[in-house]
PDB file of N, CA and C in Angstrom:
ATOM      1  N   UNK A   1       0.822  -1.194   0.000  1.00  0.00           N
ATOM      2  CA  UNK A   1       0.000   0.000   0.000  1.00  0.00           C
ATOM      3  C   UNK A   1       0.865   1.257   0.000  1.00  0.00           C
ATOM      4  N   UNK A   2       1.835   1.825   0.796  1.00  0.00           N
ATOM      5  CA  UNK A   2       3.070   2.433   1.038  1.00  0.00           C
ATOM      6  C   UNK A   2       3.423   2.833  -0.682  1.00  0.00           C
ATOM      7  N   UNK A   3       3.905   1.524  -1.383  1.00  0.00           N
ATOM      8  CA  UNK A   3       4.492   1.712  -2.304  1.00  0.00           C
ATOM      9  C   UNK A   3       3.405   2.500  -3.664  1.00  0.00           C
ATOM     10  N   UNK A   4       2.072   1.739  -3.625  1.00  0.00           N
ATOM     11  CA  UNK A   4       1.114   2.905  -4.580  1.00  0.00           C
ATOM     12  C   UNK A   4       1.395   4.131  -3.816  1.00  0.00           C
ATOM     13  N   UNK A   5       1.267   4.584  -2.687  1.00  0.00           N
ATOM     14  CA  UNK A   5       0.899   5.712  -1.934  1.00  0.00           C
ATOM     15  C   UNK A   5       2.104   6.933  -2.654  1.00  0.00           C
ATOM     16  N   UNK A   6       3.490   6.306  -3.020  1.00  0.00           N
ATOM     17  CA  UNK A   6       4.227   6.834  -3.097  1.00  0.00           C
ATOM     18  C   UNK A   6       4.564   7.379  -4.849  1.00  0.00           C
ATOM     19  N   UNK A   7       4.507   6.107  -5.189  1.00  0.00           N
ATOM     20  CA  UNK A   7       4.070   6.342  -6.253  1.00  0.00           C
ATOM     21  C   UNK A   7       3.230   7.300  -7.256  1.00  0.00           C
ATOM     22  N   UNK A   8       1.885   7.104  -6.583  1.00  0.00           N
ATOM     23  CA  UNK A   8       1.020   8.266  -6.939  1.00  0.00           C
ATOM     24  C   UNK A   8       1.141   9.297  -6.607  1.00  0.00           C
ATOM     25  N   UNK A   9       2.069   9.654  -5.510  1.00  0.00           N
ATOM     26  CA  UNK A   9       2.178  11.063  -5.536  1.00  0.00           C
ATOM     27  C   UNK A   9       3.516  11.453  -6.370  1.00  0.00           C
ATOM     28  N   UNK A  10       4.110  10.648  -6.071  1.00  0.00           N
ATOM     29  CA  UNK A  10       5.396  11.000  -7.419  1.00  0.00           C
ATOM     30  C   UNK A  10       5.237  11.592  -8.415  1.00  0.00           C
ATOM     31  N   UNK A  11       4.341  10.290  -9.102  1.00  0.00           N
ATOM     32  CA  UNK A  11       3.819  10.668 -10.749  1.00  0.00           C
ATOM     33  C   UNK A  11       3.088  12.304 -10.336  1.00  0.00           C
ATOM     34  N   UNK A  12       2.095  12.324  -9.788  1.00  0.00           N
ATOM     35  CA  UNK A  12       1.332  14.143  -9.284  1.00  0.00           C
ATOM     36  C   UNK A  12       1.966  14.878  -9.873  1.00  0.00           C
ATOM     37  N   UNK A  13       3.832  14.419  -8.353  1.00  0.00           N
ATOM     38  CA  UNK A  13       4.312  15.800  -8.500  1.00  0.00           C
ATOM     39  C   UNK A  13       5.036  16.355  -9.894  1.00  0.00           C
ATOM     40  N   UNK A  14       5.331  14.907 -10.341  1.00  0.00           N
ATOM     41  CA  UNK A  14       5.643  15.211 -11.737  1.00  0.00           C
ATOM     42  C   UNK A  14       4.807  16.078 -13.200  1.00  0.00           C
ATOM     43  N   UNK A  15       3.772  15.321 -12.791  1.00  0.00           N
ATOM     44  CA  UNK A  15       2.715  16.081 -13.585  1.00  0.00           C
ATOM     45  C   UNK A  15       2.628  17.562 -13.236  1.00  0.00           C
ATOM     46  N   UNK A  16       2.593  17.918 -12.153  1.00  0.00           N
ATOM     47  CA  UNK A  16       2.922  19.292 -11.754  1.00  0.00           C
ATOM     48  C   UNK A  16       3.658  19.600 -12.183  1.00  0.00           C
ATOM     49  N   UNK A  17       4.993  19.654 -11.968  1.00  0.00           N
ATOM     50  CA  UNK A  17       6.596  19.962 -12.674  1.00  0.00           C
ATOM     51  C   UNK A  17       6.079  20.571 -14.260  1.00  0.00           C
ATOM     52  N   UNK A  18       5.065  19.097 -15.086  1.00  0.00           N
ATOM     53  CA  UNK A  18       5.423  19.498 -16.707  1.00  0.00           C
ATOM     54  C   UNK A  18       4.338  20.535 -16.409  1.00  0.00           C
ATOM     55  N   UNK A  19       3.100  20.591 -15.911  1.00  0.00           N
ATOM     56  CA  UNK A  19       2.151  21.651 -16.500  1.00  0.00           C
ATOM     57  C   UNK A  19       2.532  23.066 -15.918  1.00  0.00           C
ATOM     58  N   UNK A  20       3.847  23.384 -14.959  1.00  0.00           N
ATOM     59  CA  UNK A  20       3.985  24.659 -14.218  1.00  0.00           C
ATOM     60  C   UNK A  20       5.036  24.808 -15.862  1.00  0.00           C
ATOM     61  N   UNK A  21       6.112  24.049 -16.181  1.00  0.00           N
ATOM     62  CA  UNK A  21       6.726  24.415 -16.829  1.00  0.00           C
ATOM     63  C   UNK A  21       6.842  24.452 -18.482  1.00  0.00           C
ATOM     64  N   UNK A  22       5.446  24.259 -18.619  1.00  0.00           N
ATOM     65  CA  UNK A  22       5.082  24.642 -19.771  1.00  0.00           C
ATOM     66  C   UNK A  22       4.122  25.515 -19.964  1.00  0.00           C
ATOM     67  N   UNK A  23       3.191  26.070 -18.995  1.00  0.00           N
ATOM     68  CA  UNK A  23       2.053  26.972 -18.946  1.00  0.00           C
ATOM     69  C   UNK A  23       2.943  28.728 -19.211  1.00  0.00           C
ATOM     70  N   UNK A  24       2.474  29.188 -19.588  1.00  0.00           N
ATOM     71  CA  UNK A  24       2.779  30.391 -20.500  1.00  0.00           C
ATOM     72  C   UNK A  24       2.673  31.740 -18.852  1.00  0.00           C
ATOM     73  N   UNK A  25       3.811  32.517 -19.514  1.00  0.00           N
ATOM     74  CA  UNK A  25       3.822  32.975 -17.798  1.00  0.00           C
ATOM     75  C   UNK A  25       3.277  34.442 -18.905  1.00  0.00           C
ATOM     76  N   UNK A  26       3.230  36.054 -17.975  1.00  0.00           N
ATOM     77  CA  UNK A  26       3.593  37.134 -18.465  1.00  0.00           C
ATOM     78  C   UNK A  26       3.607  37.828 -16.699  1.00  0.00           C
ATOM     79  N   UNK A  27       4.115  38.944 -17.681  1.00  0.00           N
ATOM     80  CA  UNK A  27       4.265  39.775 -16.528  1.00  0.00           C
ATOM     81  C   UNK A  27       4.272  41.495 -16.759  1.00  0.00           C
ATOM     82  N   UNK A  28       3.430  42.041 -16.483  1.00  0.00           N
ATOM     83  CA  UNK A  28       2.999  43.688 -16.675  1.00  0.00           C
ATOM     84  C   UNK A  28       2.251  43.500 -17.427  1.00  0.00           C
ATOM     85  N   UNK A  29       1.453  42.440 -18.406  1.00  0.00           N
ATOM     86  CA  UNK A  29       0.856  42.505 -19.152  1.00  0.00           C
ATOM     87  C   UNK A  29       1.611  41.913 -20.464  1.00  0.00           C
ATOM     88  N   UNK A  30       3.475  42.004 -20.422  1.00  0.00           N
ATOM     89  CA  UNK A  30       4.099  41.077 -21.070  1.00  0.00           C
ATOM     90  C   UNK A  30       3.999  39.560 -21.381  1.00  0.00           C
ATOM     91  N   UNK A  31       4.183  38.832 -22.598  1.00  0.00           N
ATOM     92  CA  UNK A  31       4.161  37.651 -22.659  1.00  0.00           C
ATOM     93  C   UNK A  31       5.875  36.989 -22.128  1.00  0.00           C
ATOM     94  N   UNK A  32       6.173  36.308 -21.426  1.00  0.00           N
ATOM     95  CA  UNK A  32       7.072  35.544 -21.014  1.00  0.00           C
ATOM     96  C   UNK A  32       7.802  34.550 -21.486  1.00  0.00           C
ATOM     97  N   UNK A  33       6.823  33.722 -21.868  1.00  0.00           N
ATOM     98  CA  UNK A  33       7.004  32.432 -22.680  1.00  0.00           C
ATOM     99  C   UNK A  33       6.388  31.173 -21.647  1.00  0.00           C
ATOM    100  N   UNK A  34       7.228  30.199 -21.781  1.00  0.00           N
ATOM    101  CA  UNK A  34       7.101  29.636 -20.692  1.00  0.00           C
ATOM    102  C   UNK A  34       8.549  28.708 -20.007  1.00  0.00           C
ATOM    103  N   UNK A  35       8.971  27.876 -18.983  1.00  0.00           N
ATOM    104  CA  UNK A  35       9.876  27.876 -18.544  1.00  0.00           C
ATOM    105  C   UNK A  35      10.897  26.897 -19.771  1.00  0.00           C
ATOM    106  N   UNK A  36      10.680  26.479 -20.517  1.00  0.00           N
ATOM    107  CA  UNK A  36      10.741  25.789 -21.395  1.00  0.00           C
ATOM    108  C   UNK A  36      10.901  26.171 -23.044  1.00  0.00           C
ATOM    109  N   UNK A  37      10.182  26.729 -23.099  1.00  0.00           N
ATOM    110  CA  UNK A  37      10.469  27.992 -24.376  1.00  0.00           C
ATOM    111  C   UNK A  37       9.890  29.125 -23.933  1.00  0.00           C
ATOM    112  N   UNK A  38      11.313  30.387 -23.619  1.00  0.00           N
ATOM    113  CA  UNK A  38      10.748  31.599 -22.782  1.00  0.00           C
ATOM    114  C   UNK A  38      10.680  32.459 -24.483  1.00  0.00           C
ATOM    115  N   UNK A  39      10.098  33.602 -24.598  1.00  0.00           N
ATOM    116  CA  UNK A  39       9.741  34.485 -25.762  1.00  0.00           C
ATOM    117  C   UNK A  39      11.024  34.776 -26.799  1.00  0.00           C
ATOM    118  N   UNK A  40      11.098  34.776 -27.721  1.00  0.00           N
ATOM    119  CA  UNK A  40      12.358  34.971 -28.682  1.00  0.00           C
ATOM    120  C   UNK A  40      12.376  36.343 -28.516  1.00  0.00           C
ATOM    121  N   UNK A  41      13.757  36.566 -29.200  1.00  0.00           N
ATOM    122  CA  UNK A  41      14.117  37.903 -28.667  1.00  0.00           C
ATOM    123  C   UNK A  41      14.443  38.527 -27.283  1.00  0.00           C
ATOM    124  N   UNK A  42      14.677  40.235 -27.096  1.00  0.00           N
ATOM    125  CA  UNK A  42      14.753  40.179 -25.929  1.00  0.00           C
ATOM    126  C   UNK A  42      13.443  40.145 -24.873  1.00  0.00           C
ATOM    127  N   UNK A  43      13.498  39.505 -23.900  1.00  0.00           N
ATOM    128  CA  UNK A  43      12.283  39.489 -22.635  1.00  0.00           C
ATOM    129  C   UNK A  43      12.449  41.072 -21.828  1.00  0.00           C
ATOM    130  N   UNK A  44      11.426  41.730 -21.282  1.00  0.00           N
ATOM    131  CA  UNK A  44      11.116  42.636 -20.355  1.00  0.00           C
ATOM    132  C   UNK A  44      12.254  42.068 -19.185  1.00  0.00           C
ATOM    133  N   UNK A  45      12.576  42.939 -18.391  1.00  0.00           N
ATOM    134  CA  UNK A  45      13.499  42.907 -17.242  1.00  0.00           C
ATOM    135  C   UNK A  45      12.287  42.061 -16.013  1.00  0.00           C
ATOM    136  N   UNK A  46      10.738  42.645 -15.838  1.00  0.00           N
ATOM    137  CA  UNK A  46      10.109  41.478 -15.567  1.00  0.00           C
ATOM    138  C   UNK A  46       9.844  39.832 -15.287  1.00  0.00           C
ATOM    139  N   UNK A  47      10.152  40.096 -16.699  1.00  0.00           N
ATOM    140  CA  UNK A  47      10.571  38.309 -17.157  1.00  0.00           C
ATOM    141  C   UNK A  47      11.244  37.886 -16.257  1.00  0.00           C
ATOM    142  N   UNK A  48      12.676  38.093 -16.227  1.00  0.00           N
ATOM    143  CA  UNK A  48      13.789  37.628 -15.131  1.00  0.00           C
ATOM    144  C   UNK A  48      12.949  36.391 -14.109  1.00  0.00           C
ATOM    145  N   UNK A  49      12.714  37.435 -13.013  1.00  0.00           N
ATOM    146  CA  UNK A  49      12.123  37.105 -12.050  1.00  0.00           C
ATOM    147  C   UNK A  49      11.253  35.399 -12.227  1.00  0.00           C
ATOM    148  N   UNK A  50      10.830  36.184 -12.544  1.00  0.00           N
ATOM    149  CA  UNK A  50       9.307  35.184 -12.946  1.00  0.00           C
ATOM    150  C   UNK A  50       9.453  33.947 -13.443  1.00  0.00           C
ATOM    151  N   UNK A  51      10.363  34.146 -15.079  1.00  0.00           N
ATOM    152  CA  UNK A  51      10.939  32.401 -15.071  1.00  0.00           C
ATOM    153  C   UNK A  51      11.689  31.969 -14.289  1.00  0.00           C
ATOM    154  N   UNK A  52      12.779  32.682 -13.764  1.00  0.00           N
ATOM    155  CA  UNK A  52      13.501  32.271 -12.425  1.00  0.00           C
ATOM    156  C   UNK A  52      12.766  31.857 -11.456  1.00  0.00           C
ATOM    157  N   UNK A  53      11.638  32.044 -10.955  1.00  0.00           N
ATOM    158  CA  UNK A  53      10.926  31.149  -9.283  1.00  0.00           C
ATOM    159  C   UNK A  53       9.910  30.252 -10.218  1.00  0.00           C
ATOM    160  N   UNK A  54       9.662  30.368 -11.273  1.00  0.00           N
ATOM    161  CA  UNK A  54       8.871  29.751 -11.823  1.00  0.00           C
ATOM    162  C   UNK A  54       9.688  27.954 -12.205  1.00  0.00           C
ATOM    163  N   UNK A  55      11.195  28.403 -12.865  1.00  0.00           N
ATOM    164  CA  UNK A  55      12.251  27.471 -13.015  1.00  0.00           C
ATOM    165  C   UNK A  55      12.301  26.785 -11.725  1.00  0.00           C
ATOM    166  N   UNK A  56      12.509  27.359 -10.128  1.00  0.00           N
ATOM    167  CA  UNK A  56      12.560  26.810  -9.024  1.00  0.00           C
ATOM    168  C   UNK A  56      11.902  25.866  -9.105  1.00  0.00           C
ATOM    169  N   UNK A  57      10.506  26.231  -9.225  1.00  0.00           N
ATOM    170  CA  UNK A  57       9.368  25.153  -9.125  1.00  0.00           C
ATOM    171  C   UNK A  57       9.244  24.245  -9.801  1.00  0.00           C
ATOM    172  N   UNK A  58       9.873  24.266 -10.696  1.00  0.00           N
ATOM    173  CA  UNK A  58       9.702  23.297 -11.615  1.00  0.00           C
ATOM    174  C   UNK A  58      10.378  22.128 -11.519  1.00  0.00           C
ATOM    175  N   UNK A  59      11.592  22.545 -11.033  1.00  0.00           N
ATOM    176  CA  UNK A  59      12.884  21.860 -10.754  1.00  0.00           C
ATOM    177  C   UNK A  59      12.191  21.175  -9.352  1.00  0.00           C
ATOM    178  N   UNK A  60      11.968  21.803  -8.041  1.00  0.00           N
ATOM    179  CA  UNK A  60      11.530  21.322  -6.628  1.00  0.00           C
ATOM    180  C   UNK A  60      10.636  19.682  -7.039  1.00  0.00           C
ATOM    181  N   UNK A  61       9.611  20.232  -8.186  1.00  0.00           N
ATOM    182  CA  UNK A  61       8.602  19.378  -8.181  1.00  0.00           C
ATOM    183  C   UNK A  61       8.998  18.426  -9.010  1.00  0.00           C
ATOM    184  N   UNK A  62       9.709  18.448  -9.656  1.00  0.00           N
ATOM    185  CA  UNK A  62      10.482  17.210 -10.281  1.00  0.00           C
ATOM    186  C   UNK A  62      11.165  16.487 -10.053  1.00  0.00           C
ATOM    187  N   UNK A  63      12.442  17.158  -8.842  1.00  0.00           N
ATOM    188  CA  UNK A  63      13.178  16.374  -8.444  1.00  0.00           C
ATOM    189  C   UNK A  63      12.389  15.518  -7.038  1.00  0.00           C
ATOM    190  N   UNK A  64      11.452  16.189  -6.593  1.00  0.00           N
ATOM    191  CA  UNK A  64      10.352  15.341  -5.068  1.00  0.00           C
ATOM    192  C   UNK A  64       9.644  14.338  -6.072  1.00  0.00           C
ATOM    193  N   UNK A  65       9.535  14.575  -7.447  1.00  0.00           N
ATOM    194  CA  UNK A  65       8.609  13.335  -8.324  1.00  0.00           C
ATOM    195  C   UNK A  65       9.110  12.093  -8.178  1.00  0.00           C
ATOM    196  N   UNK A  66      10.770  12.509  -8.849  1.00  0.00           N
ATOM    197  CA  UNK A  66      11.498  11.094  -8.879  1.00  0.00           C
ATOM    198  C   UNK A  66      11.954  10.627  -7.840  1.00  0.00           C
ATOM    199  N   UNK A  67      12.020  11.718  -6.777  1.00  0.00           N
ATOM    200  CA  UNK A  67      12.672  10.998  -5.734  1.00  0.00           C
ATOM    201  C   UNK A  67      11.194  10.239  -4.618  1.00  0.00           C
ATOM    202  N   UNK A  68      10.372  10.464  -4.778  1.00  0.00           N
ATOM    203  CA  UNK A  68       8.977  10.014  -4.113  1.00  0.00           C
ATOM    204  C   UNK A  68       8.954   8.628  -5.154  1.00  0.00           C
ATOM    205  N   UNK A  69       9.259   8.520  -6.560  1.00  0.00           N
ATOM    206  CA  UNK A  69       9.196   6.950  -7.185  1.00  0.00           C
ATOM    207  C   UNK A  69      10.343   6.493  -7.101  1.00  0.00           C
ATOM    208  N   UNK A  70      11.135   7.049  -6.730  1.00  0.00           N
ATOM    209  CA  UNK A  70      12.366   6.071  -6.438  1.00  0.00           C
ATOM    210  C   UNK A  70      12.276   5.344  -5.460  1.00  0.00           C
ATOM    211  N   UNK A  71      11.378   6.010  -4.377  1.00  0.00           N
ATOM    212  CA  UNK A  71      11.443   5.252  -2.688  1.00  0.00           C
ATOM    213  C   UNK A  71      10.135   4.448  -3.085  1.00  0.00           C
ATOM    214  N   UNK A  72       9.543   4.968  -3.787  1.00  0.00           N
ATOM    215  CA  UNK A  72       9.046   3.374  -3.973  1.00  0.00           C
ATOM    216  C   UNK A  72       8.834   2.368  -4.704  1.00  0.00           C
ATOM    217  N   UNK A  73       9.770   2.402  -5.872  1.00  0.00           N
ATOM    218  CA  UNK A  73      10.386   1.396  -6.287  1.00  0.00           C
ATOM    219  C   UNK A  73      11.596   0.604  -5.223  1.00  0.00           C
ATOM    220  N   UNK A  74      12.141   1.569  -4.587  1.00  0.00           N
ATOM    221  CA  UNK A  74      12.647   0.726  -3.301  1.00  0.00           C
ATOM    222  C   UNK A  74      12.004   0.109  -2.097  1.00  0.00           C
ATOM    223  N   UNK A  75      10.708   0.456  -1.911  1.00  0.00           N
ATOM    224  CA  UNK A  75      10.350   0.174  -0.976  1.00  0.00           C
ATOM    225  C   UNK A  75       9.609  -1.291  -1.454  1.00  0.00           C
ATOM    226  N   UNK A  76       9.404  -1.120  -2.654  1.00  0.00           N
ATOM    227  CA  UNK A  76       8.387  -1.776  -3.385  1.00  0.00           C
ATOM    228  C   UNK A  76       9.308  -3.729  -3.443  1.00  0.00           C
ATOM    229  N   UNK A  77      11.385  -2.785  -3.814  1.00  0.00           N
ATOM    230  CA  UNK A  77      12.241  -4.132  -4.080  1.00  0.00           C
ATOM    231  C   UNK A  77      12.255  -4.982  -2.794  1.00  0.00           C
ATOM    232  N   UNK A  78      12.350  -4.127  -1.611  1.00  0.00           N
ATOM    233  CA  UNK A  78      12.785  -4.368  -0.380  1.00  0.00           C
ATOM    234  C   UNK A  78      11.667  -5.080   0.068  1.00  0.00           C
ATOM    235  N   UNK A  79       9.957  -4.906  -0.424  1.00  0.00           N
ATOM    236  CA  UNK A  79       8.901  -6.211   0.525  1.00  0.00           C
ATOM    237  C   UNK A  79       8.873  -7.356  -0.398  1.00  0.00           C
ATOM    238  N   UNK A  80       9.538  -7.414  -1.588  1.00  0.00           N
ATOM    239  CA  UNK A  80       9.356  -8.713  -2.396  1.00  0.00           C
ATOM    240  C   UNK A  80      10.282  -9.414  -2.221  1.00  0.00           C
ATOM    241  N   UNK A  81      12.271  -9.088  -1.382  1.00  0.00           N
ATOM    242  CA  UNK A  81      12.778  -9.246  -0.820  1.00  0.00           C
ATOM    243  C   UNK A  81      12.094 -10.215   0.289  1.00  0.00           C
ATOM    244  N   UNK A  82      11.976  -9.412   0.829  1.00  0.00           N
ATOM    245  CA  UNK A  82      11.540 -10.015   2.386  1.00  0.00           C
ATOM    246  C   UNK A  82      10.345 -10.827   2.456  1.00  0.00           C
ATOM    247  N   UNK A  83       9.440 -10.820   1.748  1.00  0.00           N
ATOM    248  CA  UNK A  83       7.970 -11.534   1.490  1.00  0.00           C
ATOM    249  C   UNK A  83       8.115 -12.503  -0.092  1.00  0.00           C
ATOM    250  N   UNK A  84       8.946 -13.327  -0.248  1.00  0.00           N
ATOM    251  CA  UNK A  84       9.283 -13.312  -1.570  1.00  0.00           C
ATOM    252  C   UNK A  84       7.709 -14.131  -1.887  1.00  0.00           C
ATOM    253  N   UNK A  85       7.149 -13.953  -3.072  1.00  0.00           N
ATOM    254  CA  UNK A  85       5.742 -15.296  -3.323  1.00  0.00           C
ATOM    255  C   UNK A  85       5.898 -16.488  -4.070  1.00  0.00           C
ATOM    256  N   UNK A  86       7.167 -16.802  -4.012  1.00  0.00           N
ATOM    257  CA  UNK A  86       7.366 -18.020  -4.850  1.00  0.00           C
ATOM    258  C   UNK A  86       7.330 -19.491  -3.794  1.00  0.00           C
TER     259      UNK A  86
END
């Protein structure tokens, strides 16, 4: 149970990660881009900011994705280990 539990939130936070870092930012009324393809040319001094904490987040929630399915793919090796069903 542990190991879905972990799982599913993994995958979430991942899904979070792609839709923060592809959703289209602006700022003053500027278009931004998004963290992923920011606007060609030069960006407003605005911009900065914005893909920068926006990049944070993206990064936070991606790296808690894989690391929430990593523990439970480990947690998952470690009860078939110990409970083997053969």
């Amino acid at each position: 149970m542990l190991t879905k539990i972990l799982g599913a939130v993994g995958a979430v936070l991942l899904i979070v990660g792609v839709v923060f870092a592809v959703r289209p930012i602006s700022a003053a009324g500027d278009s931004c881009g998004s963290v992923f393809q920011p606007d060609k040319g030069i960006t407003p001094m605005q911009c900065d900011a914005r893909l920068s904490s926006r990049g944070t987040l993206v990064i936070g929630f991606g790296a808690g994705g894989v690391a929430l399915l990593l523990a439970a793919f480990a947690t998952a090796t470690l009860q078939n280990r110990r409970n083997p069903t053969t």
